[in-house]
Protein backbone atom coordinates (compact mmCIF):
# COMPACT_ATOMS: atom_id res chain seq x y z
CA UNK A 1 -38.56 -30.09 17.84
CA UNK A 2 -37.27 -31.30 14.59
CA UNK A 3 -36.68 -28.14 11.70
CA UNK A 4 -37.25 -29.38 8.20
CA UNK A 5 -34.69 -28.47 5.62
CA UNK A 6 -37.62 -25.91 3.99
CA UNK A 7 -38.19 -24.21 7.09
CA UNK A 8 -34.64 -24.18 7.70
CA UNK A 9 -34.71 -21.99 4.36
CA UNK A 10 -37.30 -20.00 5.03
CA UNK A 11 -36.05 -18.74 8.16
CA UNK A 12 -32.44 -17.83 6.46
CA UNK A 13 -34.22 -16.37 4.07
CA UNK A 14 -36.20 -14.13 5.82
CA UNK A 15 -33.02 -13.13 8.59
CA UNK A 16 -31.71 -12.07 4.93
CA UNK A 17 -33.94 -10.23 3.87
CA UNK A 18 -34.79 -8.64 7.39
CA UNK A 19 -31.40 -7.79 7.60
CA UNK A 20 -31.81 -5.57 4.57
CA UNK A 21 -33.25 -2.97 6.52
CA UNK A 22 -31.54 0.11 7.30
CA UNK A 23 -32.54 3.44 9.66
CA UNK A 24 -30.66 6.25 7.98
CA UNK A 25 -30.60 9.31 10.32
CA UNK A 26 -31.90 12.90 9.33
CA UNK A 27 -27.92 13.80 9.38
CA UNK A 28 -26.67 10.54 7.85
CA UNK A 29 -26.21 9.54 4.67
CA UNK A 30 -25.99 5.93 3.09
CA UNK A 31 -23.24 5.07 0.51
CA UNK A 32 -24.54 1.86 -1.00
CA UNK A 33 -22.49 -0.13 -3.77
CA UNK A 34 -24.03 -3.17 -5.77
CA UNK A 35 -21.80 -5.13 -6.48
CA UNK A 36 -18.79 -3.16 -6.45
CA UNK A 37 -20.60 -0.37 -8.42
CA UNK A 38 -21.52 2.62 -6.60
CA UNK A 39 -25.09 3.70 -6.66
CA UNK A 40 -26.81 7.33 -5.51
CA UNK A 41 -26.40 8.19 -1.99
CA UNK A 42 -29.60 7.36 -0.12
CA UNK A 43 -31.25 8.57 3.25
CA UNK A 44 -32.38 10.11 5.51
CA UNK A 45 -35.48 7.59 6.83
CA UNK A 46 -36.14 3.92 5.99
CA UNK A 47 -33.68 1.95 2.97
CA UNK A 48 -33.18 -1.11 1.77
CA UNK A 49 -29.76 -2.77 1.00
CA UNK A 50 -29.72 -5.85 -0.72
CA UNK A 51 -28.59 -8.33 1.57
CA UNK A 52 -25.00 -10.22 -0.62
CA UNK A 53 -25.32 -8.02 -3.20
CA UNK A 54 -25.04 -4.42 -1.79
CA UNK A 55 -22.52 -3.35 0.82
CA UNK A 56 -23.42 -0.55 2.65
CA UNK A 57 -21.47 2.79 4.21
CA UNK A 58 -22.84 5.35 6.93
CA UNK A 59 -21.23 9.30 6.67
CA UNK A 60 -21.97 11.52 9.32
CA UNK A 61 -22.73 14.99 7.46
CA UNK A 62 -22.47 17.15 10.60
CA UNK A 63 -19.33 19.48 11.20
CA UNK A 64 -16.63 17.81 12.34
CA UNK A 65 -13.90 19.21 14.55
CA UNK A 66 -10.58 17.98 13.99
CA UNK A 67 -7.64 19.16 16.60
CA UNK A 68 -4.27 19.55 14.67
CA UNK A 69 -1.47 18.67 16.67
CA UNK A 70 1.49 21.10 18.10
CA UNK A 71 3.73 21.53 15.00
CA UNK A 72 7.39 22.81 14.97
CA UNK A 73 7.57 25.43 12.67
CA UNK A 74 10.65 28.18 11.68
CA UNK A 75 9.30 31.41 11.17
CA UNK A 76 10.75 33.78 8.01
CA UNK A 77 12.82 35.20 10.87
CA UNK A 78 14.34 32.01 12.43
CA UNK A 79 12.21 31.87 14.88
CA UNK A 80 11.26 28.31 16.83
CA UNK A 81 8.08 28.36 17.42
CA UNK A 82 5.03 25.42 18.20
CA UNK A 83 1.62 25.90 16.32
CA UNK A 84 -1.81 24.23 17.03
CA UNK A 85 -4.98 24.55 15.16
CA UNK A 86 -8.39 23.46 15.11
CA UNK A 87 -10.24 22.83 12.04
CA UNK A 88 -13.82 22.53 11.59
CA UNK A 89 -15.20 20.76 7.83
CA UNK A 90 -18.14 18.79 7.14
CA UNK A 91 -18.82 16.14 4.44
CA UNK A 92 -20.72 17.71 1.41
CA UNK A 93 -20.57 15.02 -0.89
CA UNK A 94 -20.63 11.28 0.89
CA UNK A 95 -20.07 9.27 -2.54
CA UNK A 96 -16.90 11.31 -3.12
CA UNK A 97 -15.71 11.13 0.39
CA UNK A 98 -15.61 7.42 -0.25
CA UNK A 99 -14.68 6.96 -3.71
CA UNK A 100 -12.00 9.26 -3.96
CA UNK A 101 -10.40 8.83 -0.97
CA UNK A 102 -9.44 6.28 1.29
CA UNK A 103 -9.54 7.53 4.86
CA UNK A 104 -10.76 11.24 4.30
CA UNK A 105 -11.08 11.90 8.31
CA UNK A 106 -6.74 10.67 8.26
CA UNK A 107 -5.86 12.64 5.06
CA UNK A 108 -7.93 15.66 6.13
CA UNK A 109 -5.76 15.76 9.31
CA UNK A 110 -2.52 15.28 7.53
CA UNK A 111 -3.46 18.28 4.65
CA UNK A 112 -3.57 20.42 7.35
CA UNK A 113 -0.77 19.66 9.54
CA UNK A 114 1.26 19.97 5.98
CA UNK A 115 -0.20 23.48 5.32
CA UNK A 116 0.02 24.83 8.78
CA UNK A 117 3.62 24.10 8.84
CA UNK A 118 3.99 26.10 5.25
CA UNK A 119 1.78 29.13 5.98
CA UNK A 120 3.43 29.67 9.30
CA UNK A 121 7.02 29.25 8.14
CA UNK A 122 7.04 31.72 5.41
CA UNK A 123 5.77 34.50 8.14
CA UNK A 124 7.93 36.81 10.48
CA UNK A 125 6.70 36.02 14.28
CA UNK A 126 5.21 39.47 14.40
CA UNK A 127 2.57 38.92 11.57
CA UNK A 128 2.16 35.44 12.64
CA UNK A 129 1.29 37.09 16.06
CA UNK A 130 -0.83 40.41 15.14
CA UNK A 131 -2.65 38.78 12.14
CA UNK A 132 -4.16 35.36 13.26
CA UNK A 133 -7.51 36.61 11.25
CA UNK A 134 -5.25 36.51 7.83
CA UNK A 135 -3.75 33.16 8.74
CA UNK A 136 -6.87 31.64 9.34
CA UNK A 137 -8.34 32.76 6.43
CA UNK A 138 -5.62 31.53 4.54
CA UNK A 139 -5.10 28.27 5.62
CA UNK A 140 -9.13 27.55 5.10
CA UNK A 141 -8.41 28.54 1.43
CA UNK A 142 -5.69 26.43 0.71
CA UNK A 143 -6.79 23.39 2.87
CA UNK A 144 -10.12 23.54 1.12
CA UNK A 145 -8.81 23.86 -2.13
CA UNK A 146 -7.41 20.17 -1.48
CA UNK A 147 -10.36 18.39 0.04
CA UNK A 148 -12.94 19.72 -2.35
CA UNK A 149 -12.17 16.87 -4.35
CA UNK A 150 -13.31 14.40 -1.83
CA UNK A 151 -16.18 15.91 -0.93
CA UNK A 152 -15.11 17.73 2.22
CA UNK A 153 -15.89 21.48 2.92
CA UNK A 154 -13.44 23.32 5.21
CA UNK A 155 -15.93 25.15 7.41
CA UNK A 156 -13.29 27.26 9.45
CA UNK A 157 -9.51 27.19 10.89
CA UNK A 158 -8.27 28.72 13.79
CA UNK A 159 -4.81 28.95 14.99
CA UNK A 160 -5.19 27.83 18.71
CA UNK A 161 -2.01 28.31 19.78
CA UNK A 162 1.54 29.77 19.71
CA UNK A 163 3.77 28.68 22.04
CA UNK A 164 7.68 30.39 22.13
CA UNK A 165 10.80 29.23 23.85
CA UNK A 166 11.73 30.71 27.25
CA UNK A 167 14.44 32.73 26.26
CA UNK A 168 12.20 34.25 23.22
CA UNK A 169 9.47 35.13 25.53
CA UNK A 170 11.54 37.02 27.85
CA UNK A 171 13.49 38.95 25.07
CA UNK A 172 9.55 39.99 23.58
CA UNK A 173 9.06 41.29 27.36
CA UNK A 174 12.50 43.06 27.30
CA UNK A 175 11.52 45.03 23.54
CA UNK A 176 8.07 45.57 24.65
CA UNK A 177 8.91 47.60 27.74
CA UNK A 178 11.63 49.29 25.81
CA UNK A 179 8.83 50.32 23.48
CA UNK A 180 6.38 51.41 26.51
CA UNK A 181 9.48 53.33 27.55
CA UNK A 182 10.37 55.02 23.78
CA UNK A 183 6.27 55.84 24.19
CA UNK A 184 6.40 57.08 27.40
CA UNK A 185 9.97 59.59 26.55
CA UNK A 186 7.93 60.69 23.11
CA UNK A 187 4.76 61.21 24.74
CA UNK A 188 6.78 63.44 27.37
CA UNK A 189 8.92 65.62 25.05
CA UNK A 190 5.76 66.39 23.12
CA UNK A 191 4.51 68.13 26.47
CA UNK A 192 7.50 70.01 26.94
CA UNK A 193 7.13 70.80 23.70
CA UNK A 194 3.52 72.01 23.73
CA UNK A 195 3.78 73.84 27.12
CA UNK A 196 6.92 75.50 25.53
CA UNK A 197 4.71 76.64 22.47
CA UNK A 198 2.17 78.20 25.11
CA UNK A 199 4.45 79.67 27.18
CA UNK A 200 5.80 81.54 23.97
CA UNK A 201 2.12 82.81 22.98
CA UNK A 202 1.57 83.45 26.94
CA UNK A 203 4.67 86.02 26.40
CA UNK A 204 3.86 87.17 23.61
CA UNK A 205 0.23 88.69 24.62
CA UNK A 206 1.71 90.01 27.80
CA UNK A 207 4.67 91.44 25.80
CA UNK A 208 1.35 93.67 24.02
CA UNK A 209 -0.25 94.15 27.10
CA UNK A 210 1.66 95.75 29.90
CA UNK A 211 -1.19 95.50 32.47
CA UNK A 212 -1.53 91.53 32.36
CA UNK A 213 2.15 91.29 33.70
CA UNK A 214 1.02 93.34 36.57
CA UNK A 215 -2.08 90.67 36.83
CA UNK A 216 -0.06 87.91 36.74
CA UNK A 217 2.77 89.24 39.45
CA UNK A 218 -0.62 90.16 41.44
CA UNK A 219 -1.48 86.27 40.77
CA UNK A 220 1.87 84.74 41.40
CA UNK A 221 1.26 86.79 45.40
CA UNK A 222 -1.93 85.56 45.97
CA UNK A 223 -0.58 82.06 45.28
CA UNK A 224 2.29 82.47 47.62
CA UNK A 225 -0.34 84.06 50.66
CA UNK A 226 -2.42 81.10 50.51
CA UNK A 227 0.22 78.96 52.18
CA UNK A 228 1.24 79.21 55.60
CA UNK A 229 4.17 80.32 55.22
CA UNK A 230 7.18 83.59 56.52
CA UNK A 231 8.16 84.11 52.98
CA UNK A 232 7.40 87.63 51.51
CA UNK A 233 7.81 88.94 48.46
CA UNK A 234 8.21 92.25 46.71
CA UNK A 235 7.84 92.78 43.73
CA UNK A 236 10.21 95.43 41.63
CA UNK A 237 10.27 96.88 38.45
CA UNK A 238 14.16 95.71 36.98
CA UNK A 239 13.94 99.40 35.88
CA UNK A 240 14.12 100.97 38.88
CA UNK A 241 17.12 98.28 40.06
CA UNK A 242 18.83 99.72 37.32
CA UNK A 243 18.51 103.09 37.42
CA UNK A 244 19.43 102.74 41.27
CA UNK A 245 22.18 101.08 40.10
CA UNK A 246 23.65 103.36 37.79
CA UNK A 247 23.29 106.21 40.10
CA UNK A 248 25.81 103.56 42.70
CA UNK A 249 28.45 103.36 39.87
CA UNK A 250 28.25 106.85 37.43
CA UNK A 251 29.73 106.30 34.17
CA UNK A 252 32.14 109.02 33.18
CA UNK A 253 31.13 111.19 30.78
């Protein structure tokens, strides 16, 4: 079968403008330009590029998670330390995203390995330990305030992970349990300390009332007869001891 020259036309012509077609998904957007100039954004549904005369650009506007690689960072304290983050951001603006930058998914990534390395090095390794909440929160604001331009919302960072040298982690371990230990000698002394205060009211009210020291000797027996035991005490007044005493060794008048 022989194809004419005019059918050979008509069938280019129609692949052409078949090809024009486009599906745009609900959470796509199409960046079309016409001939080098950019037009609106257009989707979601069914669109039409011009087939030669508009080239055509698909953006995903769902959040996108970006992993930011292990970074060696020196803490305010001259600390070594390794730093990862995750970063979440979505596309807010698709012409932007491709006017204004080249590669926003590359410079996204590189913004925030840049920043990461700043926040964390002007910290002490305590804070940047203690107070993840205020790093995050940080590093969203100054990330975002860079991408704005090109269209790209920082959603949310998180610092993954901190990861310390050997000999760091064991000298944390070593002040840690010196600090359980400073706890534990505190905690202690203020026992002795409150016990001591009791005893000294205890005293006090029997020092008033003659009758509960007689109680409590009474007390301190009954305590000692519960246990099986040959020990036996007897109680006596120091004032008789010395009065038997003196009457041993007379004093010379």
């Amino acid at each position: 079968m022989v194809i004419g020259p005019l059918t050979a036309v008509l069938l280019v012509g129609l692949y052409l403008l078949l090809s024009g077609i486009k599906i745009v998904r609900e959470y796509e957007r199409a960046v079309v330009f016409r001939l080098g100039r950019m037009t609106p954004s257009r989707g979601p549904g069914l669109i039409y590029v011009i087939p030669l005369v508009e080239q055509f650009f698909r953006l995903d506007l769902r959040t996108i998670t970006l992993d930011v690689p292990s970074q060696d960072v020196i803490t305010r304290d001259n600390v070594s330390v390794k730093v990862s983050a995750v970063l979440y951001f979505r596309i807010i603006d698709p012409n932007r995203a491709v006017l204004d930058v080249q590669n926003y998914l590359y410079a996204t990534s590189q913004i925030a390995q840049t920043t990461l390395r700043s926040v964390c090095g002007q910290a002490h390794l305590d804070e940047l330990l203690a107070e993840r909440d205020k790093f995050n929160a940080r590093l969203q604001e100054i990330i975002d305030t860079h991408t704005e331009p090109w269209g790209v919302k920082v959603v949310l960072v998180e610092v993954k992970q901190v990861d310390l040298a050997t000999e760091m982690q064991r000298v944390i371990a070593r002040q840690a349990e010196a600090e359980r230990l400073r706890r534990a000698k505190v905690i202690s002394a203020d026992g002795e300390f409150q016990a001591a205060q009791r005893l000294s009211e205890a005293a006090t009210i029997m020092e008033q009332h003659e009758p509960a020291i007689q109680l409590r000797a009474l007390q301190a027996l009954a305590q000692v007869g519960t246990e099986k035991n040959r020990t036996i005490v007897l109680p006596i007044a120091i004032d008789a001891v010395r009065a038997f005493l003196s009457r041993l060794n007379p004093v010379d008048s």
